[in-house]
C-alpha atoms as a PDB file:
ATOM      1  CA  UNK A   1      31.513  27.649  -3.936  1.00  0.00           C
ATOM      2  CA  UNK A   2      32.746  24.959  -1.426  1.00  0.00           C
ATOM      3  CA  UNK A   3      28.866  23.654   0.075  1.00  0.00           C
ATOM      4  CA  UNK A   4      28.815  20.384   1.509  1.00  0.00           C
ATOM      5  CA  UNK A   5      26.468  17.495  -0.262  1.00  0.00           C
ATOM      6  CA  UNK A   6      24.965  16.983   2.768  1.00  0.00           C
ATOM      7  CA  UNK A   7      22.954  20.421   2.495  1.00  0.00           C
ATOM      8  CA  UNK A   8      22.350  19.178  -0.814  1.00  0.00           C
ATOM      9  CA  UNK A   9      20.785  16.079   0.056  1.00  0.00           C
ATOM     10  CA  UNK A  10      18.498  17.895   3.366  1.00  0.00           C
ATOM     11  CA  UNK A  11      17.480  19.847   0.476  1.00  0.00           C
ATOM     12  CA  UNK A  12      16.504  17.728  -1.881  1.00  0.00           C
ATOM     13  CA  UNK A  13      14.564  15.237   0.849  1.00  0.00           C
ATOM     14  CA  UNK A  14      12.686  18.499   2.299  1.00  0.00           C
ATOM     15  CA  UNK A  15      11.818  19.924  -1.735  1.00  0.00           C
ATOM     16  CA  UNK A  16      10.533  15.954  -2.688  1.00  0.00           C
ATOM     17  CA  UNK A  17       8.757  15.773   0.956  1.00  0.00           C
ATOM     18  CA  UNK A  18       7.438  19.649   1.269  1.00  0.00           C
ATOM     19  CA  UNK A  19       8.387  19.170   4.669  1.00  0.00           C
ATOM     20  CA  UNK A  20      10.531  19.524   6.934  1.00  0.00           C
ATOM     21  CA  UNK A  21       9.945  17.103   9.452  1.00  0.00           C
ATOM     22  CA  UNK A  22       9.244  14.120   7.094  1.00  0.00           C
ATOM     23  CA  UNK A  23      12.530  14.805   5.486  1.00  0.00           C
ATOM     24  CA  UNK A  24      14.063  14.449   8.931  1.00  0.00           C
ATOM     25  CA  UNK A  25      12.681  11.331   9.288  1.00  0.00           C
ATOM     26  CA  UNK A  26      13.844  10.130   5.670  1.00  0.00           C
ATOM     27  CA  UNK A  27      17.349  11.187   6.843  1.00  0.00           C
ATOM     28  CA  UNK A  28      17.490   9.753  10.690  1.00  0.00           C
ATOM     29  CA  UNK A  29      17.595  13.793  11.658  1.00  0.00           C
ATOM     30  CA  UNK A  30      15.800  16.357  13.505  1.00  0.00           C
ATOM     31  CA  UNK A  31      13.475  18.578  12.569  1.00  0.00           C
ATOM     32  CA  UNK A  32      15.749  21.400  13.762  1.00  0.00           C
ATOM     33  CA  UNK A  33      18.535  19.897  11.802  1.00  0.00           C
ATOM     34  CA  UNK A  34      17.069  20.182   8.760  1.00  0.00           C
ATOM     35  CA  UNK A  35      15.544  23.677   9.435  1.00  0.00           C
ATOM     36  CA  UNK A  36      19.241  24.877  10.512  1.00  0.00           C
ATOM     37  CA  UNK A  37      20.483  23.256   6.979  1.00  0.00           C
ATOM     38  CA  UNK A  38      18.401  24.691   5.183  1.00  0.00           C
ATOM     39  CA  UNK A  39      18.812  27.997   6.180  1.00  0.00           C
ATOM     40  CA  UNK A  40      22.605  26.951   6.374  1.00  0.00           C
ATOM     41  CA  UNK A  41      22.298  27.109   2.386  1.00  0.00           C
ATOM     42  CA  UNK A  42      20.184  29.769   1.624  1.00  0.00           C
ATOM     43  CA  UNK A  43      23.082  31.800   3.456  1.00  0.00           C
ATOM     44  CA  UNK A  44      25.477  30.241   1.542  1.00  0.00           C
ATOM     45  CA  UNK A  45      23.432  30.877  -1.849  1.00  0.00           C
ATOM     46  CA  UNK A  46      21.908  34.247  -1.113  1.00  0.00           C
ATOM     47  CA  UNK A  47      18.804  32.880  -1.783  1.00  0.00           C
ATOM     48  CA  UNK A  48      15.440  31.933  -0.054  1.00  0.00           C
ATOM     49  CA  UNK A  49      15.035  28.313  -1.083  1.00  0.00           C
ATOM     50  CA  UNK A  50      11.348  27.622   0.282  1.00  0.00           C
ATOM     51  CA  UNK A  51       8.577  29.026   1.467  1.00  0.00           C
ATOM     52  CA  UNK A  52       7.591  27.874   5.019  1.00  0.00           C
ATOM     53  CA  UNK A  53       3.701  27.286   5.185  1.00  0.00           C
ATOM     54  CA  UNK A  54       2.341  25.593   8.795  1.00  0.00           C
ATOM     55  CA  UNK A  55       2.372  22.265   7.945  1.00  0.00           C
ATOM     56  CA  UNK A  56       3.736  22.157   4.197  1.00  0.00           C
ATOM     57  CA  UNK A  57       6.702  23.530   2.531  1.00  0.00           C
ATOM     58  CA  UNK A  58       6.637  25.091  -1.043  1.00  0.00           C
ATOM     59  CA  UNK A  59       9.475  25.803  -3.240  1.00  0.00           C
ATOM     60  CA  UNK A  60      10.084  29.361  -4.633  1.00  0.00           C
ATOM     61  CA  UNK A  61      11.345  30.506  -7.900  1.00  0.00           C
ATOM     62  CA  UNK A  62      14.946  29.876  -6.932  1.00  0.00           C
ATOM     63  CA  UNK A  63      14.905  26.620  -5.011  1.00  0.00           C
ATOM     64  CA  UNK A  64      12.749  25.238  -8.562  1.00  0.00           C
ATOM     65  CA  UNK A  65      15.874  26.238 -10.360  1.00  0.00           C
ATOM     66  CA  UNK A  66      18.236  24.344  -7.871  1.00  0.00           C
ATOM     67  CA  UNK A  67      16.121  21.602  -7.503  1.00  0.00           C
ATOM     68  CA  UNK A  68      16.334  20.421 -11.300  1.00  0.00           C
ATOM     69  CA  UNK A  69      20.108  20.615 -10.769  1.00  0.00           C
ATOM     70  CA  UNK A  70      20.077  18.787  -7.753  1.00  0.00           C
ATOM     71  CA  UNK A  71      17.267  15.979  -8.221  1.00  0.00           C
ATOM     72  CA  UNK A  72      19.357  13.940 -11.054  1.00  0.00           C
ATOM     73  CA  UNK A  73      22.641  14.311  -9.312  1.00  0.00           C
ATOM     74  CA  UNK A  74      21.323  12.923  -6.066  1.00  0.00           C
ATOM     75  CA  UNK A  75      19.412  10.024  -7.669  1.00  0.00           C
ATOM     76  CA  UNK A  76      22.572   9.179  -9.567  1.00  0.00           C
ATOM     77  CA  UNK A  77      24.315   9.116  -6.375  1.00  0.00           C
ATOM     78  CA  UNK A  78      21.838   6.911  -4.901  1.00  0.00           C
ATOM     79  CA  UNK A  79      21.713   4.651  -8.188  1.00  0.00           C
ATOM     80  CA  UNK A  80      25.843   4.172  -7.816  1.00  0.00           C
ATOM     81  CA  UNK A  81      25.761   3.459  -3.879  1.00  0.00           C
ATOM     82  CA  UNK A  82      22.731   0.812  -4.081  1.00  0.00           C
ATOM     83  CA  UNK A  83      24.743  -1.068  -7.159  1.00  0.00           C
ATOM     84  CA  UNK A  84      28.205  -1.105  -4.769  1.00  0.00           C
ATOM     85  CA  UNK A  85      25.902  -2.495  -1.670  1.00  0.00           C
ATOM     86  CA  UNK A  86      24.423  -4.565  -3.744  1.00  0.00           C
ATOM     87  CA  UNK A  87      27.605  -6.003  -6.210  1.00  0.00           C
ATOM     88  CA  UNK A  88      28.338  -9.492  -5.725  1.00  0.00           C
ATOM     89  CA  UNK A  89      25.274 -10.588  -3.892  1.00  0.00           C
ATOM     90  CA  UNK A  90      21.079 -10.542  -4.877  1.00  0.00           C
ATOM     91  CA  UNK A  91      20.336 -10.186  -1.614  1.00  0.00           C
ATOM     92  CA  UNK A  92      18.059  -6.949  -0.610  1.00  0.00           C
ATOM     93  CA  UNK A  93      15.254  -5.043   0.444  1.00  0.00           C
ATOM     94  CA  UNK A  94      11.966  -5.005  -1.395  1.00  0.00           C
ATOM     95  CA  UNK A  95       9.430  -2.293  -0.715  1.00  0.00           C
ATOM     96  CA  UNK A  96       6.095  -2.610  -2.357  1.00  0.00           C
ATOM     97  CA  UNK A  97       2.832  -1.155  -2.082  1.00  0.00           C
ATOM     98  CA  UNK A  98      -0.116  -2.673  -2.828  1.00  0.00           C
ATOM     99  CA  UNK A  99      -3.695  -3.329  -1.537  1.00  0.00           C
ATOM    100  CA  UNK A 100      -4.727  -6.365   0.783  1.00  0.00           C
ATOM    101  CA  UNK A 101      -6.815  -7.911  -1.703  1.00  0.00           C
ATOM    102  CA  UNK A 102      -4.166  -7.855  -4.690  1.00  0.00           C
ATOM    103  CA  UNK A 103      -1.083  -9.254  -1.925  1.00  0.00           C
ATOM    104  CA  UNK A 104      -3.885 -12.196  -1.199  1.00  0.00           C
ATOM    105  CA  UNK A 105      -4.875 -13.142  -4.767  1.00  0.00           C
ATOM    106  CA  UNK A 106      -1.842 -11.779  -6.918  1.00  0.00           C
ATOM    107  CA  UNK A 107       1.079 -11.757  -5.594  1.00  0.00           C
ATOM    108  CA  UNK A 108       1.498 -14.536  -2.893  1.00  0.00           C
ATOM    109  CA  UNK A 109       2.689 -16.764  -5.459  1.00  0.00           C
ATOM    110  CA  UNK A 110       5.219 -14.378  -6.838  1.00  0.00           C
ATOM    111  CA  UNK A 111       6.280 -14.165  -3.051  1.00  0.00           C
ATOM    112  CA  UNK A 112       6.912 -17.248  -2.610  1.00  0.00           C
ATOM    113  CA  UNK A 113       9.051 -17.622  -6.377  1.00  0.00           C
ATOM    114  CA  UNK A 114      10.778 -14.377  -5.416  1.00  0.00           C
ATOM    115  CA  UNK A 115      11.479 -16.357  -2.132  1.00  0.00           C
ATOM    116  CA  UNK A 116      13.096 -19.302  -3.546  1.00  0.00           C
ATOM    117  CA  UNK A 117      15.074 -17.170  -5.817  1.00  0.00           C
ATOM    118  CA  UNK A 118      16.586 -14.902  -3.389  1.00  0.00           C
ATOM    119  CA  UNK A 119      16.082 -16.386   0.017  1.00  0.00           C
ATOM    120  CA  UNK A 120      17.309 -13.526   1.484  1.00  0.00           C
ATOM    121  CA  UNK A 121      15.433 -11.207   1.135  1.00  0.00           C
ATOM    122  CA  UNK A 122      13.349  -8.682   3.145  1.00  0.00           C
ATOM    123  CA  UNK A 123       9.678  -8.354   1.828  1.00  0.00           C
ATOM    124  CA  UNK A 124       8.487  -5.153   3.369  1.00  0.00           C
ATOM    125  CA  UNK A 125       4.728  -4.768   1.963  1.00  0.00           C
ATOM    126  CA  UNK A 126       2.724  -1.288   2.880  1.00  0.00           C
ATOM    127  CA  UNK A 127      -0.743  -2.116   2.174  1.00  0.00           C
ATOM    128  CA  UNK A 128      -3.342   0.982   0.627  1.00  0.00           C
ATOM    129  CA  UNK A 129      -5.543   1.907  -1.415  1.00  0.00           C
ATOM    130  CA  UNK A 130      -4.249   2.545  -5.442  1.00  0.00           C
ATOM    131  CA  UNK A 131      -4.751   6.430  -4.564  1.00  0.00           C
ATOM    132  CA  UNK A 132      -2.841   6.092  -1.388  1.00  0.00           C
ATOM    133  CA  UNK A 133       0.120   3.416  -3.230  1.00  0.00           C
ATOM    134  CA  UNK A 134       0.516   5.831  -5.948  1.00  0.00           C
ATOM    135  CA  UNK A 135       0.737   8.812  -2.862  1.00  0.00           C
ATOM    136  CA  UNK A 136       3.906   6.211  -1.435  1.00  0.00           C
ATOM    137  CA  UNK A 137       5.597   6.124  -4.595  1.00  0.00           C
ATOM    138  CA  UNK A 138       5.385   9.449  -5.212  1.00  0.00           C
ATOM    139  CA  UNK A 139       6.938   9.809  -1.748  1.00  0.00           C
ATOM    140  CA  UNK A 140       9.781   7.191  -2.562  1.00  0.00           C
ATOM    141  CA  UNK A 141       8.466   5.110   0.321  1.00  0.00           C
ATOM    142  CA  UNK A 142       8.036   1.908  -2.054  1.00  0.00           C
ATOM    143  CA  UNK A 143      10.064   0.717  -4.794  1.00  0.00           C
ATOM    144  CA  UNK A 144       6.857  -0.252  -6.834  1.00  0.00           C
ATOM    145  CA  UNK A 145       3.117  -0.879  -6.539  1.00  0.00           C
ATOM    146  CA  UNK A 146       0.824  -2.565  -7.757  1.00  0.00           C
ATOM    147  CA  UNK A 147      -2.556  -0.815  -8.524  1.00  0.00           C
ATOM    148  CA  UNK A 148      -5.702  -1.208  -9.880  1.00  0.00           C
ATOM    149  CA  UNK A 149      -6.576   1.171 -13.188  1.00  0.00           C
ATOM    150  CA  UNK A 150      -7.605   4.026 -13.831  1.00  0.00           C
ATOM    151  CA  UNK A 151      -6.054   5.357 -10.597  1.00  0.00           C
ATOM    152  CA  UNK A 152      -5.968   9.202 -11.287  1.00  0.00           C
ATOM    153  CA  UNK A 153      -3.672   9.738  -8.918  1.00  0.00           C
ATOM    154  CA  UNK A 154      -0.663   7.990 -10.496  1.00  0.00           C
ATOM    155  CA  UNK A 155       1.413  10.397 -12.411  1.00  0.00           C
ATOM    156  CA  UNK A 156       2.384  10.760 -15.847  1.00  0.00           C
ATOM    157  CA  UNK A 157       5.847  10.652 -15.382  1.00  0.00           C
ATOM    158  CA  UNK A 158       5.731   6.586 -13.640  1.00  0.00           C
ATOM    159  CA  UNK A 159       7.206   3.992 -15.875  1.00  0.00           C
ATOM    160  CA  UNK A 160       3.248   2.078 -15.786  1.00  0.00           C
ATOM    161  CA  UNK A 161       3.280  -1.814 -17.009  1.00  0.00           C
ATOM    162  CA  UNK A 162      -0.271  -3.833 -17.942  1.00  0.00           C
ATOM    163  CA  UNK A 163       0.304  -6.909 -15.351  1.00  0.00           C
ATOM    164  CA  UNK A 164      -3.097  -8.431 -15.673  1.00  0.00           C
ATOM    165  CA  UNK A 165      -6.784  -7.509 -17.322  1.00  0.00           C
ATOM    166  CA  UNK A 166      -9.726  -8.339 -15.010  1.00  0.00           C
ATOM    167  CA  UNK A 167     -13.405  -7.735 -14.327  1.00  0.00           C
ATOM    168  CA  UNK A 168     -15.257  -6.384 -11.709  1.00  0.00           C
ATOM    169  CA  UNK A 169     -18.415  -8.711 -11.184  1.00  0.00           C
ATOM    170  CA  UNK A 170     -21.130  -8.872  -8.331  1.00  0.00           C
ATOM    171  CA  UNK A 171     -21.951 -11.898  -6.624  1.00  0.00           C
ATOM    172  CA  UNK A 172     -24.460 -12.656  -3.764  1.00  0.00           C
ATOM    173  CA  UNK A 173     -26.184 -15.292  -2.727  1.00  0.00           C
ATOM    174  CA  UNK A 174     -28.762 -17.155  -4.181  1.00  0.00           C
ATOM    175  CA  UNK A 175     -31.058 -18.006  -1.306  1.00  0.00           C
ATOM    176  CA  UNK A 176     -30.964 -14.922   0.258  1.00  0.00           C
ATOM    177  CA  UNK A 177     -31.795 -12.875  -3.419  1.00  0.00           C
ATOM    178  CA  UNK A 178     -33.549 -15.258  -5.445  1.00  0.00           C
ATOM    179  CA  UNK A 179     -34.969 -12.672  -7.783  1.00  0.00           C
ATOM    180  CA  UNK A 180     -31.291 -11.622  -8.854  1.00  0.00           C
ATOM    181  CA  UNK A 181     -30.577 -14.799  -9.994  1.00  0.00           C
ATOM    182  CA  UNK A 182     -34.012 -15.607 -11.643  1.00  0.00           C
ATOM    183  CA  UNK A 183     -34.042 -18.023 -14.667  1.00  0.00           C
ATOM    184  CA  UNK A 184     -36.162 -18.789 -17.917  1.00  0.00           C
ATOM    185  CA  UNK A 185     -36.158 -21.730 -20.127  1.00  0.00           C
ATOM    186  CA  UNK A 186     -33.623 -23.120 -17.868  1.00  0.00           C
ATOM    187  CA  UNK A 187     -31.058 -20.394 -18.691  1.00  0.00           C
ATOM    188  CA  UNK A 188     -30.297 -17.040 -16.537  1.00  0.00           C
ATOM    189  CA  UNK A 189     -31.463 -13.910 -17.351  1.00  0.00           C
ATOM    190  CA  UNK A 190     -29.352 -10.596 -17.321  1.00  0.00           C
ATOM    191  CA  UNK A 191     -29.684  -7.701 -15.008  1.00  0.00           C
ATOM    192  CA  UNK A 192     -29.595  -4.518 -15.966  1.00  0.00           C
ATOM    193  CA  UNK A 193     -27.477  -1.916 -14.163  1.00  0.00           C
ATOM    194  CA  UNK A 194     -31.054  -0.333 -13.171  1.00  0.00           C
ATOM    195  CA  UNK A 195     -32.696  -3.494 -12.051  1.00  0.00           C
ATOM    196  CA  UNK A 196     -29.271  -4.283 -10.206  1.00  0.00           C
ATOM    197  CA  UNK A 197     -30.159  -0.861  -7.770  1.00  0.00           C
ATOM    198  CA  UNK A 198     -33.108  -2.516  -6.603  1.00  0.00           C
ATOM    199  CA  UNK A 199     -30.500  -5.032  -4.452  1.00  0.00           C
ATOM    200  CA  UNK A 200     -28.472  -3.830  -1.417  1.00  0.00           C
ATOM    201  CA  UNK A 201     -24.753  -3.072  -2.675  1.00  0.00           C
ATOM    202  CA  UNK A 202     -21.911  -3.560  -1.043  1.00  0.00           C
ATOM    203  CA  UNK A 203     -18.588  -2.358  -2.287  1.00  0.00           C
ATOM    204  CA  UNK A 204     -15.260  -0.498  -1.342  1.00  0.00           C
ATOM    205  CA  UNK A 205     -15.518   2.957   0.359  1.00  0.00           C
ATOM    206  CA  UNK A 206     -14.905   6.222  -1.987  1.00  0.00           C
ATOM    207  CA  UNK A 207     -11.297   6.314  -0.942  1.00  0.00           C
ATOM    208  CA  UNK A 208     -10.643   3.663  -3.468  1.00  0.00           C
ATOM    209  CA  UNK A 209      -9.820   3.753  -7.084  1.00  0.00           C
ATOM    210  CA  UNK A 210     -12.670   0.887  -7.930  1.00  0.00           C
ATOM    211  CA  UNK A 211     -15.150   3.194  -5.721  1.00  0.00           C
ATOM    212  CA  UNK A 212     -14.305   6.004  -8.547  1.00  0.00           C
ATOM    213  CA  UNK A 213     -14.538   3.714 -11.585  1.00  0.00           C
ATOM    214  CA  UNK A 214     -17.856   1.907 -10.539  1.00  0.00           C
ATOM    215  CA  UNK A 215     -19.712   5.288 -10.167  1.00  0.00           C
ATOM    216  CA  UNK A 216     -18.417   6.979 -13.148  1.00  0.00           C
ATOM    217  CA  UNK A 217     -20.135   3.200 -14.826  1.00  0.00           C
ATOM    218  CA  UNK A 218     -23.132   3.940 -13.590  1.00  0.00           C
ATOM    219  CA  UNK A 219     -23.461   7.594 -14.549  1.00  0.00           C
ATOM    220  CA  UNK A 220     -22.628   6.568 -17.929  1.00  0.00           C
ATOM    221  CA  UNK A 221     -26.339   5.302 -17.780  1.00  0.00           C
ATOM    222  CA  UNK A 222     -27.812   8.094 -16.320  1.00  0.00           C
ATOM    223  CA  UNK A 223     -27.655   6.111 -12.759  1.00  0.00           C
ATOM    224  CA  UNK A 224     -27.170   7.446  -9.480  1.00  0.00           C
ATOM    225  CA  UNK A 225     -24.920   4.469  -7.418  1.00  0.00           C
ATOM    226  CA  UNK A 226     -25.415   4.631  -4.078  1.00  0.00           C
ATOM    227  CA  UNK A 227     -24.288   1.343  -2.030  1.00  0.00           C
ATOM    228  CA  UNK A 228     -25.385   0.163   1.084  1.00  0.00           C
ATOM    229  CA  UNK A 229     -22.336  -0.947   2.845  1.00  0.00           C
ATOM    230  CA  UNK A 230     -19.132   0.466   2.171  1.00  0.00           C
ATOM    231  CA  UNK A 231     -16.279  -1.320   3.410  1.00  0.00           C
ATOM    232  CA  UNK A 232     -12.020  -1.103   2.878  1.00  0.00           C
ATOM    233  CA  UNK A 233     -12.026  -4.686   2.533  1.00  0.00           C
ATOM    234  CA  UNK A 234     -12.856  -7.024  -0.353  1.00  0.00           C
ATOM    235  CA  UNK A 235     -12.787 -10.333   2.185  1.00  0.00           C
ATOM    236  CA  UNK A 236     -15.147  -8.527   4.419  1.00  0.00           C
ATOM    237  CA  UNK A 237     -17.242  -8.182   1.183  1.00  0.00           C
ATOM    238  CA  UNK A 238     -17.457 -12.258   0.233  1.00  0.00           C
ATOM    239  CA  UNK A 239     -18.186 -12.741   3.689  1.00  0.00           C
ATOM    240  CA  UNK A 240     -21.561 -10.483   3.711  1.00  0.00           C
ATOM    241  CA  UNK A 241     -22.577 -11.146   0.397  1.00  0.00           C
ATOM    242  CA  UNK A 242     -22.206 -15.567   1.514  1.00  0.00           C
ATOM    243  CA  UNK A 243     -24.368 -14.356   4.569  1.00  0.00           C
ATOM    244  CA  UNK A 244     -26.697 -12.267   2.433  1.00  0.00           C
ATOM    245  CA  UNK A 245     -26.283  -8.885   3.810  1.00  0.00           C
ATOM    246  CA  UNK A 246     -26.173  -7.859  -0.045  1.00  0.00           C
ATOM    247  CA  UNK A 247     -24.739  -8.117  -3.359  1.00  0.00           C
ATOM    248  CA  UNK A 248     -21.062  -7.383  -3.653  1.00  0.00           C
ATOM    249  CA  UNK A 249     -19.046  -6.237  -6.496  1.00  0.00           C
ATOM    250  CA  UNK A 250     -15.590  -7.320  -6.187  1.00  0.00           C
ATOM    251  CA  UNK A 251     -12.361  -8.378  -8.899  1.00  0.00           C
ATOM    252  CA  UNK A 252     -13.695 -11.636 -10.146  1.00  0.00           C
ATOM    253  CA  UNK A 253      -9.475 -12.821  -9.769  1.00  0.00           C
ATOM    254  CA  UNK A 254     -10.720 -13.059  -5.933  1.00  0.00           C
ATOM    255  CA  UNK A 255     -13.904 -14.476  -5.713  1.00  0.00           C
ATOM    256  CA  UNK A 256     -14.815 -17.742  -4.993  1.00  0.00           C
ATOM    257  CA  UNK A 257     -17.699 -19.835  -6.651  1.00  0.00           C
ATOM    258  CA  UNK A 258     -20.009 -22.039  -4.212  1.00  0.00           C
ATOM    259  CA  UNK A 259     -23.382 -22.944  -3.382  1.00  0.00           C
ATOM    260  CA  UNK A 260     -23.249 -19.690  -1.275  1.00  0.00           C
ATOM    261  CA  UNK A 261     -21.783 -17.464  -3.651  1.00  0.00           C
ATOM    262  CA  UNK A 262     -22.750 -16.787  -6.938  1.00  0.00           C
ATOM    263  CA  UNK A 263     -21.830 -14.489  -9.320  1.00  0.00           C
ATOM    264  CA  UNK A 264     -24.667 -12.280 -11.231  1.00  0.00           C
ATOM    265  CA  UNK A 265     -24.789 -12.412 -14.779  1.00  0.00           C
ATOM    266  CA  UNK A 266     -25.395  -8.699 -16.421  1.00  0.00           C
ATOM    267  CA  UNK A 267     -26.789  -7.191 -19.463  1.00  0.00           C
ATOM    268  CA  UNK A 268     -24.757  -4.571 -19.716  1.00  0.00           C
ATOM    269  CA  UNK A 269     -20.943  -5.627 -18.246  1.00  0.00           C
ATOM    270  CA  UNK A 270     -18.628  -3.697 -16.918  1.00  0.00           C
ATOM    271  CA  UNK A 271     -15.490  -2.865 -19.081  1.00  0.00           C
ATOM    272  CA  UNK A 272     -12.517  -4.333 -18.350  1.00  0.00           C
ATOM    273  CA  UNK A 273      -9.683  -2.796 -16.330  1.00  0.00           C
ATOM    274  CA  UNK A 274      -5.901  -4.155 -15.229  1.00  0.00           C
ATOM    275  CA  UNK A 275      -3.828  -4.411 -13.109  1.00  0.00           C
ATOM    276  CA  UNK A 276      -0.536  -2.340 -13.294  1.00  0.00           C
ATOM    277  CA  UNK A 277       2.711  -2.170 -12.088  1.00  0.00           C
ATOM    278  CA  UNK A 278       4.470   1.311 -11.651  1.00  0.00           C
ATOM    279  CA  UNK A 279       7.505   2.384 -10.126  1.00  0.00           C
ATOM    280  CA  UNK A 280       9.536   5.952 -10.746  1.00  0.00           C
ATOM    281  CA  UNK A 281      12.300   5.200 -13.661  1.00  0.00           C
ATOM    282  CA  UNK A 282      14.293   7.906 -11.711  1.00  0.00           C
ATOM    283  CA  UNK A 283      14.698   6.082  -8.505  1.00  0.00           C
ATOM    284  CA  UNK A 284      17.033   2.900  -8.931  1.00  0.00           C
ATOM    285  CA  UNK A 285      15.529  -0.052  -8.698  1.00  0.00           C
ATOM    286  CA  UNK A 286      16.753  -3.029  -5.706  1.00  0.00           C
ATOM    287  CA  UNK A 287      17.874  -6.614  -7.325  1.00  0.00           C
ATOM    288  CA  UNK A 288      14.423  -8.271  -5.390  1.00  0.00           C
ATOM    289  CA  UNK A 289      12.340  -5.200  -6.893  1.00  0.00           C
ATOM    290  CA  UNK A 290      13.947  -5.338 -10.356  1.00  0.00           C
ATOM    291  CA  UNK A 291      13.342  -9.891 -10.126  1.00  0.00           C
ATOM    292  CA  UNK A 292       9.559  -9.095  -8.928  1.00  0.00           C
ATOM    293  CA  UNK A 293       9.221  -6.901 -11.807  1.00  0.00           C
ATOM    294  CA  UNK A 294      10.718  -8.960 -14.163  1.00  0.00           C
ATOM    295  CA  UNK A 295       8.156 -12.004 -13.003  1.00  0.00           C
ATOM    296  CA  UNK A 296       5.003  -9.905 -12.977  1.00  0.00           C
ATOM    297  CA  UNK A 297       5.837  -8.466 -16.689  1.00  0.00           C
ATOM    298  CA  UNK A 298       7.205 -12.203 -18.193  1.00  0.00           C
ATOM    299  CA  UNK A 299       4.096 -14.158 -16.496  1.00  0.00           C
END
């Protein structure tokens, strides 16, 4: 059966999207030209390929089947025409995903090394939340991310790399919360989680991944979190917390010691987590993505 690959392709773009106008987009198309393909193929195969919901498109029985033909022969497609564009030359495209606070205090360095290595190269950061990187990826709208663990919505089948361990520590100010940073016999004593409720809180908002894991700590001990500013910004956090608007919990690799910002010592301290890099093992992989990868995994 003579069908041309480009039918192929609309389809697999509209099965990976579950819709039909963000595959257009993908593909520099219409909407209506991928709707005619589409049923251009199902003519041509006999078969109903999707089924067409108001905003989301699912795949039935028979477009399932096609689509595990189709899914490795496009990506190998893809895999051989980025290796010819990119034979002979380093230069390229890098698209990664990661939040503000992890492109400020993690990666700027490897920036500016990736820089110097390949001077020619386009950086093209989409910043998010973990949930919403690991949503991109999914998409194919990054070559990698960089996310903060446990993100639950990062799939099983991402190749997932330990990049760094850190801690998530609060830190306020000392004048404006003297009691949280209360000594005895010249040394510091701990807070407990419990006695740490009695201060204003400030963290990120519930649409985060450290949102998620800093409840679920809490409950642990049979405590009910409930912060008093919620914000999408770590930077915005240090800022309050130097004012003493509260105490902020933040990734101790951002913080930054001073007379106005102090970090709180705990009794009971919050397990470590890392930092990860993921990208799909399916999808091939740009020279600047694969040289960022290889510098975040070799230190």
């Amino acid at each position: 059966m003579d069908i041309s690959y480009e039918l192929y392709k609309v389809f697999y773009y509209v099965a990976t999207s579950r819709s039909f106008s963000e595959a257009g987009t993908k593909l520099f198309i219409s909407q209506s030209a991928v709707s005619q393909s589409i049923r251009s193929l199902e003519r041509r195969l006999g078969q109903t390929l999707f089924v067409r919901k108001t905003k989301k498109v699912t795949l039935t029985k028979e477009g399932e089947m096609l689509f595990k033909h189709i899914e490795p022969a496009i990506l190998l497609i893809l895999r051989g025409e980025q290796q010819v564009l990119n034979s002979g030359r380093l230069s390229s495209q890098l698209r990664i995903g990661a939040s503000d606070t992890i492109c400020r205090y993690v990666l700027v360095p490897y920036f500016k090394k990736l820089h110097e290595q390949l001077p020619d190269v386009h950086i093209n950061i989409i910043n998010g939340t973990s949930p919403q990187c690991a949503r991109m990826l999914d998409a194919g709208d990054v070559d990698l991310i960089i996310t903060n663990s446990p993100n639950a919505a990062l799939g099983g089948d991402k190749k997932v790399i330990n990049v760094k361990t850190f801690h998530d520590v609060f830190v306020g100010n000392p004048d404006s919360f003297p009691a949280a940073f209360r000594e005895a016999s010249g040394k510091r004593i701990p807070l407990s989680l419990a006695e740490l409720l009695h201060f204003p809180l400030m963290m990120l908002s519930k649409r985060s991944a450290t949102s998620e894991f800093l409840h679920e700590q809490f409950q642990q001990h049979s405590l009910d979190l409930a912060p008093s500013i919620e914000l999408n910004s770590n930077d915005l956090l240090l800022d309050l917390a130097r004012i003493g608007l509260g105490i902020a919990c933040v990734p101790d690799y951002c913080r930054v010691d001073s007379a106005e910002l102090q970090e709180l010592l705990l009794a009971e301290p919050l397990p470590a987590r890392q930092l990860l890099l993921a990208y799909d093992e399916k999808r091939p992989l740009a020279p600047a993505a694969e040289a960022l990868k290889t510098m975040l995994t070799e230190g």
